[in-house]
Protein backbone atom coordinates (compact mmCIF):
# COMPACT_ATOMS: atom_id res chain seq x y z
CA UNK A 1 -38.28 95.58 -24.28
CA UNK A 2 -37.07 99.16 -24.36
CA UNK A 3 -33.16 100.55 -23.02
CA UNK A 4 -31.33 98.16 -22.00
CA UNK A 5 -32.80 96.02 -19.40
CA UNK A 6 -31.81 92.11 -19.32
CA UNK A 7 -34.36 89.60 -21.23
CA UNK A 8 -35.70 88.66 -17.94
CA UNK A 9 -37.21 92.32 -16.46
CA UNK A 10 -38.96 94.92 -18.38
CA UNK A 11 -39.31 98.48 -18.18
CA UNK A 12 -42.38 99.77 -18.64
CA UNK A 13 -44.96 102.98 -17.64
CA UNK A 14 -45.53 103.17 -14.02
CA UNK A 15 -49.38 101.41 -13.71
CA UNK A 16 -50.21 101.75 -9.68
CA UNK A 17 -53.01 98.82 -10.24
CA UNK A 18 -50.23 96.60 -11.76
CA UNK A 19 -47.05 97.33 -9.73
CA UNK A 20 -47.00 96.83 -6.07
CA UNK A 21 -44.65 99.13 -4.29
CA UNK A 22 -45.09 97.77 -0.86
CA UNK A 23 -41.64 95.54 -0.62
CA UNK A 24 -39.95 98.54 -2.42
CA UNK A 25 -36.84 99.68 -0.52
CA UNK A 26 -33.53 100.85 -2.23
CA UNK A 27 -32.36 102.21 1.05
CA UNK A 28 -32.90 105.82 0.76
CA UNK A 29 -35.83 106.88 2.41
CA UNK A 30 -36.98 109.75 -0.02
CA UNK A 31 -36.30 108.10 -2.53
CA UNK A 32 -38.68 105.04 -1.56
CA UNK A 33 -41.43 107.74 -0.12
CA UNK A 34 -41.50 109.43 -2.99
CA UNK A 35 -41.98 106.20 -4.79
CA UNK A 36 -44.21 104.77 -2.72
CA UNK A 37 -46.77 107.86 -1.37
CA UNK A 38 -46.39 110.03 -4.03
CA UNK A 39 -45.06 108.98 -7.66
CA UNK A 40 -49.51 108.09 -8.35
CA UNK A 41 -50.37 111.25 -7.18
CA UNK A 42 -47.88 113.41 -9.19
CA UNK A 43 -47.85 111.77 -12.83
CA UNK A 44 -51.83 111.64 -12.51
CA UNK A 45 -51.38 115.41 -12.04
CA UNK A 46 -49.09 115.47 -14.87
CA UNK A 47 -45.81 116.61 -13.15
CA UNK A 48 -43.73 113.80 -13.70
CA UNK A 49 -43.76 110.27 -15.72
CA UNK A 50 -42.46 107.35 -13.23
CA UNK A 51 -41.00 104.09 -15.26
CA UNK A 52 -40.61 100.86 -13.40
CA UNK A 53 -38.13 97.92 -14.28
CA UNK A 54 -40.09 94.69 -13.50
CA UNK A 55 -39.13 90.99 -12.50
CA UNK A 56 -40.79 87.96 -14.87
CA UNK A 57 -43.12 87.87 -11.85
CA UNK A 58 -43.75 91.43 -11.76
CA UNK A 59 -42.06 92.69 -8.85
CA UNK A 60 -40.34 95.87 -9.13
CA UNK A 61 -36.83 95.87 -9.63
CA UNK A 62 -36.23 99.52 -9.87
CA UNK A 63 -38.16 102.60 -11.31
CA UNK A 64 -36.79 106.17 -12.32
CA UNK A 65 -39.33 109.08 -13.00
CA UNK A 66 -38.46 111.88 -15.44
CA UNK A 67 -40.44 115.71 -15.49
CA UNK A 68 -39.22 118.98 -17.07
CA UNK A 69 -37.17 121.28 -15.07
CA UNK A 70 -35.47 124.34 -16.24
CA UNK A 71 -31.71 125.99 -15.25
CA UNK A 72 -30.48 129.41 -14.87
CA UNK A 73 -27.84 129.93 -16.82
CA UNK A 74 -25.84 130.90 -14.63
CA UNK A 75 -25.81 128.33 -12.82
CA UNK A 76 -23.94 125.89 -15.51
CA UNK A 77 -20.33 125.34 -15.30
CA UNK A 78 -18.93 128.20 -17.57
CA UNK A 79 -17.56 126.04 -20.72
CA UNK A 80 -21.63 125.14 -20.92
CA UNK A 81 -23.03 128.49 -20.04
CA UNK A 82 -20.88 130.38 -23.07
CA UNK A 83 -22.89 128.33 -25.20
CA UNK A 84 -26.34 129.51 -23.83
CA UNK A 85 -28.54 132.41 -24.23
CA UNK A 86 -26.88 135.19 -21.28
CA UNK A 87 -30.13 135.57 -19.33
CA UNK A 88 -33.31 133.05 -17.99
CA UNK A 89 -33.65 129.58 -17.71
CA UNK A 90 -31.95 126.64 -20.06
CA UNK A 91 -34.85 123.67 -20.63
CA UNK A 92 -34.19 120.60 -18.98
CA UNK A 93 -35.28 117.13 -18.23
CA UNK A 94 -34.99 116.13 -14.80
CA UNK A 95 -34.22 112.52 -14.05
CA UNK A 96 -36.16 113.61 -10.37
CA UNK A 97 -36.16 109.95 -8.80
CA UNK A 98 -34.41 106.51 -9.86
CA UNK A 99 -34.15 103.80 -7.24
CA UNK A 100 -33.18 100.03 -7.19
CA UNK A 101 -34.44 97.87 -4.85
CA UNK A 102 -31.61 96.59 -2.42
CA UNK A 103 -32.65 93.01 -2.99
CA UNK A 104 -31.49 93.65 -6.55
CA UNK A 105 -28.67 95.74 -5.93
CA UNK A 106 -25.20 95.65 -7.28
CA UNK A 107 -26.26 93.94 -10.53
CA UNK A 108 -26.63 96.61 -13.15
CA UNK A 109 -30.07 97.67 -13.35
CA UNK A 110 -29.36 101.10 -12.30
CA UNK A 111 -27.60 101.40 -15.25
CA UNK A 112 -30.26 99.91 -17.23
CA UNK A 113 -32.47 102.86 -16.06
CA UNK A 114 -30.81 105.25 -16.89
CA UNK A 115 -29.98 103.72 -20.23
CA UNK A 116 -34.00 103.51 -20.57
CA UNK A 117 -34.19 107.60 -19.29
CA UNK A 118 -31.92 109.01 -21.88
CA UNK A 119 -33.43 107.99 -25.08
CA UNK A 120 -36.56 109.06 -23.73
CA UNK A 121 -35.20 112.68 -22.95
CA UNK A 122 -33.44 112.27 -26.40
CA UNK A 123 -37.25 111.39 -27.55
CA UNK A 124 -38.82 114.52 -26.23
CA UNK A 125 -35.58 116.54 -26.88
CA UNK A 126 -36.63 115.95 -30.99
CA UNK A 127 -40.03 117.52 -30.49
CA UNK A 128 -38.94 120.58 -28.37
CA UNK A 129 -36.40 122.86 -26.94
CA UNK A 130 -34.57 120.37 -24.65
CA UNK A 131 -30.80 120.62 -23.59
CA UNK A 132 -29.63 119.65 -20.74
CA UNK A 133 -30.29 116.32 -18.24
CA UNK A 134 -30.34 116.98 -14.50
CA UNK A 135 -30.33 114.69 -11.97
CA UNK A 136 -29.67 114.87 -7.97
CA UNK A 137 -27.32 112.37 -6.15
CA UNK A 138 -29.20 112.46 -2.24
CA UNK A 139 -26.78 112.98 -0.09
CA UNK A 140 -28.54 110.50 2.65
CA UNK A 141 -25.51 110.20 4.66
CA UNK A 142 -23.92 107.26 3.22
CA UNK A 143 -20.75 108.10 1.22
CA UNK A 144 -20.46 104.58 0.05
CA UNK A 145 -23.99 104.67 -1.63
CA UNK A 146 -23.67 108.17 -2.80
CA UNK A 147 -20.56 107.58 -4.40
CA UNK A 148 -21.35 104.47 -6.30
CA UNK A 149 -24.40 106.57 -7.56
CA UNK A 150 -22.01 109.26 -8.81
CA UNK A 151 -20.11 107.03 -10.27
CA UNK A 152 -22.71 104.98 -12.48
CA UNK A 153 -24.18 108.68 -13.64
CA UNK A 154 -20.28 109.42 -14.40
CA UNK A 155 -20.25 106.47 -16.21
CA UNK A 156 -23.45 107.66 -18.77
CA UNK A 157 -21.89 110.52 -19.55
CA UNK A 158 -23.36 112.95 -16.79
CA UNK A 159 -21.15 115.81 -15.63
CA UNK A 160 -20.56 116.79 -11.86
CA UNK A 161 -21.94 120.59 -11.22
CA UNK A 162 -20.72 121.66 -7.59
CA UNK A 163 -24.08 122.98 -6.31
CA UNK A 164 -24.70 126.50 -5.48
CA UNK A 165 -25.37 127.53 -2.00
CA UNK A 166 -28.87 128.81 -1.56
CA UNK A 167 -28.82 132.54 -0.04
CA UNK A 168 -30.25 133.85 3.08
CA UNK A 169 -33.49 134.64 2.70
């Protein structure tokens, strides 16, 4: 067992033979798409790395998927950005996807995912330039959900960062 998953699941590397997405639905519809169509596609072209938290009988419980990602520095709050190098990018890991299933909902393994993620970005972080964790709360039009989500990431440490508006092209 790795992170800190309950003796009865398992996290382990996303295997597409092995674990059967088909009943997968945390209730977010990118989320599960992305899961489901195209988390194969994009670690097999080396873009990301997709974990999955499995039952004793193998169904997926929840999965998170992790790729590098960089920042501009300007775009950190400022008591990070003094800190940083005043021009390009800060390296990052990007926590890109996590999702629960809803039959499993509301009993901690979100948590556990993320408390699988980090160590892994702590991992990497040993071997090269790597300082700063990004993720992104989907705003899928349920405050509730998105909320709770904020709120479990607030809970591991991760800092809010109002988003910049993306100019007119």
């Amino acid at each position: 067992m790795t992170g800190g998953e309950s003796p009865k699941s398992l996290i382990e590397p996303f295997d597409p033979d092995k674990h059967d997405r088909t009943a997968f639905s945390c209730g977010v519809e990118q989320v599960d798409n992305s899961f489901k169509k195209t988390a194969k596609k994009l670690a097999d072209a080396g873009n990301l790395r997709v974990h999955v938290m499995t039952a004793p009988d193998g169904a997926v419980i929840g999965f998170y998927a992790l790729n590098v990602h960089a920042i501009d520095y300007q775009d950190l709050p400022a008591k990070y950005a003094r800190t940083r190098p005043a021009h390009g990018s800060i390296p990052a890991a990007f926590l890109s996807m996590t999702g629960v299933d809803q039959r499993n909902a509301g009993q901690g393994y979100g948590g556990d995912l993320l408390a699988d993620a980090l160590p892994r970005v702590a991992r990497a972080a040993e071997h090269m330039g790597l300082d700063v964790v990004v993720l992104d709360v989907f705003d899928d039009g349920n405050s509730d959900f998105a909320e709770r989500r904020m709120r479990l990431y607030a809970g591991h440490g991760q800092k809010k960062v109002q988003p910049k508006p993306i100019p007119d092209l």
